[in-house]
Protein backbone atom coordinates (compact mmCIF):
# COMPACT_ATOMS: atom_id res chain seq x y z
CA UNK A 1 29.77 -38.39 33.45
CA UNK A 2 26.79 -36.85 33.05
CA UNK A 3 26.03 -35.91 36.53
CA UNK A 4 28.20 -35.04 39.33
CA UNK A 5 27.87 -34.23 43.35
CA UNK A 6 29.59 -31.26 44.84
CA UNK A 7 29.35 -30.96 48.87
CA UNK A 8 29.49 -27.97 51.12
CA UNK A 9 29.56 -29.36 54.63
CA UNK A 10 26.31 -31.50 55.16
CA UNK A 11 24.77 -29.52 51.44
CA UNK A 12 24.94 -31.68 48.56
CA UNK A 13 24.44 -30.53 45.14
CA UNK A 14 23.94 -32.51 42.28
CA UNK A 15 24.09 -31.15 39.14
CA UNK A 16 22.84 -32.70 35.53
CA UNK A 17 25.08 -31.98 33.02
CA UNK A 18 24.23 -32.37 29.54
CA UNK A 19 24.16 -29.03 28.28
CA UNK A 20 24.26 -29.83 24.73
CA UNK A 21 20.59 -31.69 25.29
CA UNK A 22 19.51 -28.98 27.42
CA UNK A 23 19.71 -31.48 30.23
CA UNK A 24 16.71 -33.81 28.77
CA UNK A 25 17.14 -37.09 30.29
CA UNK A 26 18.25 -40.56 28.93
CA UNK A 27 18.50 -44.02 30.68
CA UNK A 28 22.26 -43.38 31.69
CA UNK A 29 21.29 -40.04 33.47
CA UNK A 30 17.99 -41.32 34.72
CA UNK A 31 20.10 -44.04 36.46
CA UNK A 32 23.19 -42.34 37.81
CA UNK A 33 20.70 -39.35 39.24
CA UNK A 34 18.55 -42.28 40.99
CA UNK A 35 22.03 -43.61 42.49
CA UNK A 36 23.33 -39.83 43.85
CA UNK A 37 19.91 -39.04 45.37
CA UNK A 38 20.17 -42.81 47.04
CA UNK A 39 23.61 -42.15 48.36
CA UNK A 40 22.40 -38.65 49.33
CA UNK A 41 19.75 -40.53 51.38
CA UNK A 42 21.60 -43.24 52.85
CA UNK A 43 24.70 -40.68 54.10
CA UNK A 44 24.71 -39.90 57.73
CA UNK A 45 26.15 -36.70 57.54
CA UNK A 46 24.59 -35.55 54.26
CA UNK A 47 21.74 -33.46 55.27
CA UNK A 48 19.56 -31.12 52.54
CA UNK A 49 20.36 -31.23 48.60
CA UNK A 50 20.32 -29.03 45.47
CA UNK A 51 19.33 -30.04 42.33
CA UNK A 52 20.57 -28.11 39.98
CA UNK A 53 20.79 -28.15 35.85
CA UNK A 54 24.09 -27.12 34.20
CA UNK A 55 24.27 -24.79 31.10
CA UNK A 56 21.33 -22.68 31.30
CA UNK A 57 18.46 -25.31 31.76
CA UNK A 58 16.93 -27.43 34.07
CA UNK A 59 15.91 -30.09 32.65
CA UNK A 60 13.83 -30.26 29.01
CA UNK A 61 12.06 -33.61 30.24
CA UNK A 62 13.00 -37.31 28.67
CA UNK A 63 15.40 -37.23 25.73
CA UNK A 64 12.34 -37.63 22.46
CA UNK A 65 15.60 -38.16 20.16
CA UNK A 66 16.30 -41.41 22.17
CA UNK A 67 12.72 -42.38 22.70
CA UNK A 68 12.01 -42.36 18.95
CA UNK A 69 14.38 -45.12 18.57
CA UNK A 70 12.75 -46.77 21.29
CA UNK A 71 9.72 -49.65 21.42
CA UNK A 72 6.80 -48.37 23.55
CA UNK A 73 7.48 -51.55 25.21
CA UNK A 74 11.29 -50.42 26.24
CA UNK A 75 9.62 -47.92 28.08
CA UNK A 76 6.44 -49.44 29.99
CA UNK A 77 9.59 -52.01 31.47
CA UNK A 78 11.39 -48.83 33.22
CA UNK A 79 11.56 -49.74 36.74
CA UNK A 80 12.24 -46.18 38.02
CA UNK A 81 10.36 -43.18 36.59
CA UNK A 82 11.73 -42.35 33.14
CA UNK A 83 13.45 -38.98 34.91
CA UNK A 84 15.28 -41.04 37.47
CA UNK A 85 14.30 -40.32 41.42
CA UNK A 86 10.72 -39.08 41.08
CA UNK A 87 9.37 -42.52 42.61
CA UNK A 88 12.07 -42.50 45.70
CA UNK A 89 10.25 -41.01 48.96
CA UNK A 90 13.61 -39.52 50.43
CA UNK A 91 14.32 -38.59 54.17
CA UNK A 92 15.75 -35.31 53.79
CA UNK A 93 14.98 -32.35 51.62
CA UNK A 94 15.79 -31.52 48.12
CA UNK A 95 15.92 -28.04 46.46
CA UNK A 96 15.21 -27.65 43.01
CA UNK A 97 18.04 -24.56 41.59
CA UNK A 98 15.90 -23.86 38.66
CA UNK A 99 17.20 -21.83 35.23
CA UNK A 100 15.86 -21.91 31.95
CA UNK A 101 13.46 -24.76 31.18
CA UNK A 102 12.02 -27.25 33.59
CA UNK A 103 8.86 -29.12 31.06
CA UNK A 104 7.74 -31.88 30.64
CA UNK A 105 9.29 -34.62 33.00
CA UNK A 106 11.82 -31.75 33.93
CA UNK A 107 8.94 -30.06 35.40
CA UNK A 108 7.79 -33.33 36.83
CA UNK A 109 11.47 -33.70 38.73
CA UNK A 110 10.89 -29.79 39.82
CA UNK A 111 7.93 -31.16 41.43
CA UNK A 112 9.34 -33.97 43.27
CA UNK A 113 11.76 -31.51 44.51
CA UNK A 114 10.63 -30.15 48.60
CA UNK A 115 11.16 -26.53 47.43
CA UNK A 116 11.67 -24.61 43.90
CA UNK A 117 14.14 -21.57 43.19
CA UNK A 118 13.64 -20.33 39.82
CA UNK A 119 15.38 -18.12 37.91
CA UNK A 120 13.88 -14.80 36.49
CA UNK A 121 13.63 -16.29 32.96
CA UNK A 122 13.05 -19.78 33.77
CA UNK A 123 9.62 -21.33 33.46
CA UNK A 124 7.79 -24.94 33.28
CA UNK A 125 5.13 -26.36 31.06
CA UNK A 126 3.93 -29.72 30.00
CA UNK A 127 5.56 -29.38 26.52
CA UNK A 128 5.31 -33.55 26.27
CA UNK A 129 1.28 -32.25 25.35
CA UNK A 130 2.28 -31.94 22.00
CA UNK A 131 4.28 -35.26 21.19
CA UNK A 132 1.58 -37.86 23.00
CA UNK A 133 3.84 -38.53 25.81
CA UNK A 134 1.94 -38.49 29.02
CA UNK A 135 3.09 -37.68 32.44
CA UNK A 136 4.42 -40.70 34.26
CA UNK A 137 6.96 -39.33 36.88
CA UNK A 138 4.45 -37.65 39.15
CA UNK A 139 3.30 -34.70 37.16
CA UNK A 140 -0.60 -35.08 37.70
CA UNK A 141 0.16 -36.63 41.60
CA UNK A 142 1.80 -33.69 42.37
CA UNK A 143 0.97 -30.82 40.16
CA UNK A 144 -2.54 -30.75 41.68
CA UNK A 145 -1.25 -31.53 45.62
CA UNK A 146 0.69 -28.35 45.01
CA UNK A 147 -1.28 -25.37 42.80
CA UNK A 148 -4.66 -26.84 43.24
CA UNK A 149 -6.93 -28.94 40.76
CA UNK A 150 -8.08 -26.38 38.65
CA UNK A 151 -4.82 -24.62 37.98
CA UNK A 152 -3.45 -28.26 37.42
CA UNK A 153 -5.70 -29.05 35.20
CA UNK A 154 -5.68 -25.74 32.82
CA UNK A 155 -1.79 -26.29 32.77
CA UNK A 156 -1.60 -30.15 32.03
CA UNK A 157 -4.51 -30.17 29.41
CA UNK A 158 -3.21 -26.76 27.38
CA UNK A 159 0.85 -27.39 27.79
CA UNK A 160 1.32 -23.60 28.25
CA UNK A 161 4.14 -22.41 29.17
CA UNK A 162 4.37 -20.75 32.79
CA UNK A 163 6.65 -18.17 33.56
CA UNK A 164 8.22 -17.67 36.93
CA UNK A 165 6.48 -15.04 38.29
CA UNK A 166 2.99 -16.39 37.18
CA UNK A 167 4.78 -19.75 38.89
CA UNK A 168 5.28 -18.13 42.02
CA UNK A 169 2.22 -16.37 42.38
CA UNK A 170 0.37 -19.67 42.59
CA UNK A 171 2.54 -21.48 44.25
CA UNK A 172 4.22 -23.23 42.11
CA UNK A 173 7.53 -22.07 43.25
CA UNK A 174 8.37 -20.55 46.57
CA UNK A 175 11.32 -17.84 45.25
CA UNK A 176 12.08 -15.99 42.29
CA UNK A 177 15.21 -14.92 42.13
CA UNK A 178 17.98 -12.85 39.30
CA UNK A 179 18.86 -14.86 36.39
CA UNK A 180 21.99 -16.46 37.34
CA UNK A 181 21.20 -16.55 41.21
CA UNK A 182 19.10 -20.21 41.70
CA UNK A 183 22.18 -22.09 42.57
CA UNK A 184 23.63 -20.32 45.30
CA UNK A 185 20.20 -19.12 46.48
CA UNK A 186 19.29 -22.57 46.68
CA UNK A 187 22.29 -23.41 48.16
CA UNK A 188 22.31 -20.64 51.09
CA UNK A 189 18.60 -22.09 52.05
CA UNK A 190 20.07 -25.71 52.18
CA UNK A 191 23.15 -24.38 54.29
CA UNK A 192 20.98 -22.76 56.91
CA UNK A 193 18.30 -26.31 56.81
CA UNK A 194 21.58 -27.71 57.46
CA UNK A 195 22.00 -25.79 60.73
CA UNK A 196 19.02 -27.01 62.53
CA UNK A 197 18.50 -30.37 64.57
CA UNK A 198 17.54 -32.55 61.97
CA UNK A 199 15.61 -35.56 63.62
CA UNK A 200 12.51 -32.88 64.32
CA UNK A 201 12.88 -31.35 60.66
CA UNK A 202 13.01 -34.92 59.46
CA UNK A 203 9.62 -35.68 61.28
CA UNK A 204 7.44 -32.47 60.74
CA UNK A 205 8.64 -32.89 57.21
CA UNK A 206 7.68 -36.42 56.98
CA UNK A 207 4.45 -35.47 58.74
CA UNK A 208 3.43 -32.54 56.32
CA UNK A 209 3.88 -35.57 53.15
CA UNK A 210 1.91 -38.21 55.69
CA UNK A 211 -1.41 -36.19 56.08
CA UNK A 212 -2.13 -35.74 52.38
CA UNK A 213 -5.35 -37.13 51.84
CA UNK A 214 -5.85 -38.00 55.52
CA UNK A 215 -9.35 -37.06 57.52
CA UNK A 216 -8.53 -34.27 60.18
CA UNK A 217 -8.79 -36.28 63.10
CA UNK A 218 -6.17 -38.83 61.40
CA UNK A 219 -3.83 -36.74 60.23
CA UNK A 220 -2.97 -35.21 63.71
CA UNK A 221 -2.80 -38.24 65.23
CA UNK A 222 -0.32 -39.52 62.66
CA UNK A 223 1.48 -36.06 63.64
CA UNK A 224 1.18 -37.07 67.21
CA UNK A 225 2.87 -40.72 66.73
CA UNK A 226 5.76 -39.23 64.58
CA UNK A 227 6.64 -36.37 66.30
CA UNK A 228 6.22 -37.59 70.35
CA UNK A 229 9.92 -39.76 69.64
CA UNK A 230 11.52 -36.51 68.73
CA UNK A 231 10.57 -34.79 72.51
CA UNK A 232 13.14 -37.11 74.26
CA UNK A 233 15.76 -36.99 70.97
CA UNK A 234 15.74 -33.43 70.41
CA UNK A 235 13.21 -30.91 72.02
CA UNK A 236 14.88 -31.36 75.55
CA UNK A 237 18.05 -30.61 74.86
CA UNK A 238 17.02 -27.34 72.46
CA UNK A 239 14.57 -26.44 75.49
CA UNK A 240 17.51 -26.04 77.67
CA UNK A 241 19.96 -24.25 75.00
CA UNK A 242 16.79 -21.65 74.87
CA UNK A 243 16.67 -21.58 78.70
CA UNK A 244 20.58 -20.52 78.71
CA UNK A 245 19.91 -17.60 77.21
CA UNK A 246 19.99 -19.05 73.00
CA UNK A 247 17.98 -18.08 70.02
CA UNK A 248 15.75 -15.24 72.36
CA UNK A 249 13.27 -13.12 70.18
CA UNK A 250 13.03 -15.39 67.31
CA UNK A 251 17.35 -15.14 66.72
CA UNK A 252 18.16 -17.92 64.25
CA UNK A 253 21.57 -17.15 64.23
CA UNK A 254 22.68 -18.33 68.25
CA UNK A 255 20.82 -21.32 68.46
């Protein structure tokens, strides 16, 4: 089994094993990692995920070895993205744990990820620039959405690699942490997303995704129409847990 879910309360991680590839994906992975983040999305209770590579590495993109005994054909007929969930549009968050290498369409399923945690020594790149293999599971969607067009641009047209600092400083993480610490950072941020009430995360998260592209004016009315529902659900009830006495001077921890 080449991936596997662990849970921690409402935290799921999954974790891509196939440390003797470096975790580079083939159809059986693709597939079963498509099926955990579905399950992940359809469970009540389940509320934030990890993603997380075992062995040292992300993810070193689509499995070449496999796709050189493959007709172009074979491939064009995928119905899902060639790196599994990077076409599903999930409820809930995702956190990408990230060591070692995350290129090519493992640095496309980084980006599909809400948030990235990357180790010291980890790093992306479009590596797939050298072999002819373009970027089909999101890379040039969300690349640009995320660092800016420029930025996107110099990255996808030279392959570079990018280091994690140089990641994080334009925003193509959000944390850098010690080599060895992603998972359990990663896991720590899920625990506390966990915490909160989730039908208003849910919404201003859906929200921040629906605007993209959207004229001003739009966009907040879109916020408007998903977030009004949540007032009765949710804001209420936390209005009077704040008016007991909970969560005064910005305390996250008695809420």
């Amino acid at each position: 089994m080449t991936v596997r879910i662990e849970r921690q309360g409402r935290v799921w991680t999954v974790i891509h094993s196939r440390p003797e590839a470096r975790n580079a994906m083939d159809p059986e992975s693709a597939d079963t990692l498509l099926e955990a983040f579905q399950r992940f999305n359809d469970d009540s209770e389940a509320a934030a995920a990890v993603l997380w590579g075992e062995g040292g590495a992300f993810c070193a993109g689509f499995d070449l070895k496999y796709a050189a005994t493959l007709k172009a054909k074979e491939l064009e007929d995928l119905q899902r993205g060639p790196m599994g969930p990077t076409r599903l549009e999930l409820d809930k968050p995702v956190i990408a744990a990230i060591a070692g290498a995350a290129v090519a369409g493992g640095f496309e399923l980084a980006l599909w990820c809400d948030v990235r945690v990357m180790e010291a020594s980890a790093y992306f790149g479009v590596y797939c620039r050298r072999w002819g293999v373009p970027l089909v599971d999101g890379g040039t969607v969300r690349l640009p959405r995320i660092v800016g067009m420029g930025r996107a641009l110099e990255l996808i047209l030279t392959g570079r690699r990018l280091p994690a600092e140089e990641a994080l400083r334009i925003g193509a993480c959000e944390h850098v942490v010690a080599d060895g610490g992603a998972r359990q950072f990663a896991e720590a941020m899920a625990c506390e997303i966990a915490r909160f009430p989730q039908a208003c995360l849910r919404a201003d998260r859906r929200s921040a995704y629906m605007q993209q592209g959207l004229p001003l004016r739009e966009a907040m009315q879109r916020e408007w129409h998903n977030g009004a529902p949540v007032l009765a659900a949710e804001a209420v009830e936390g209005a009077k847990r704040f008016a007991s006495g909970k969560g005064r001077h910005g305390d996250f921890g008695n809420i």
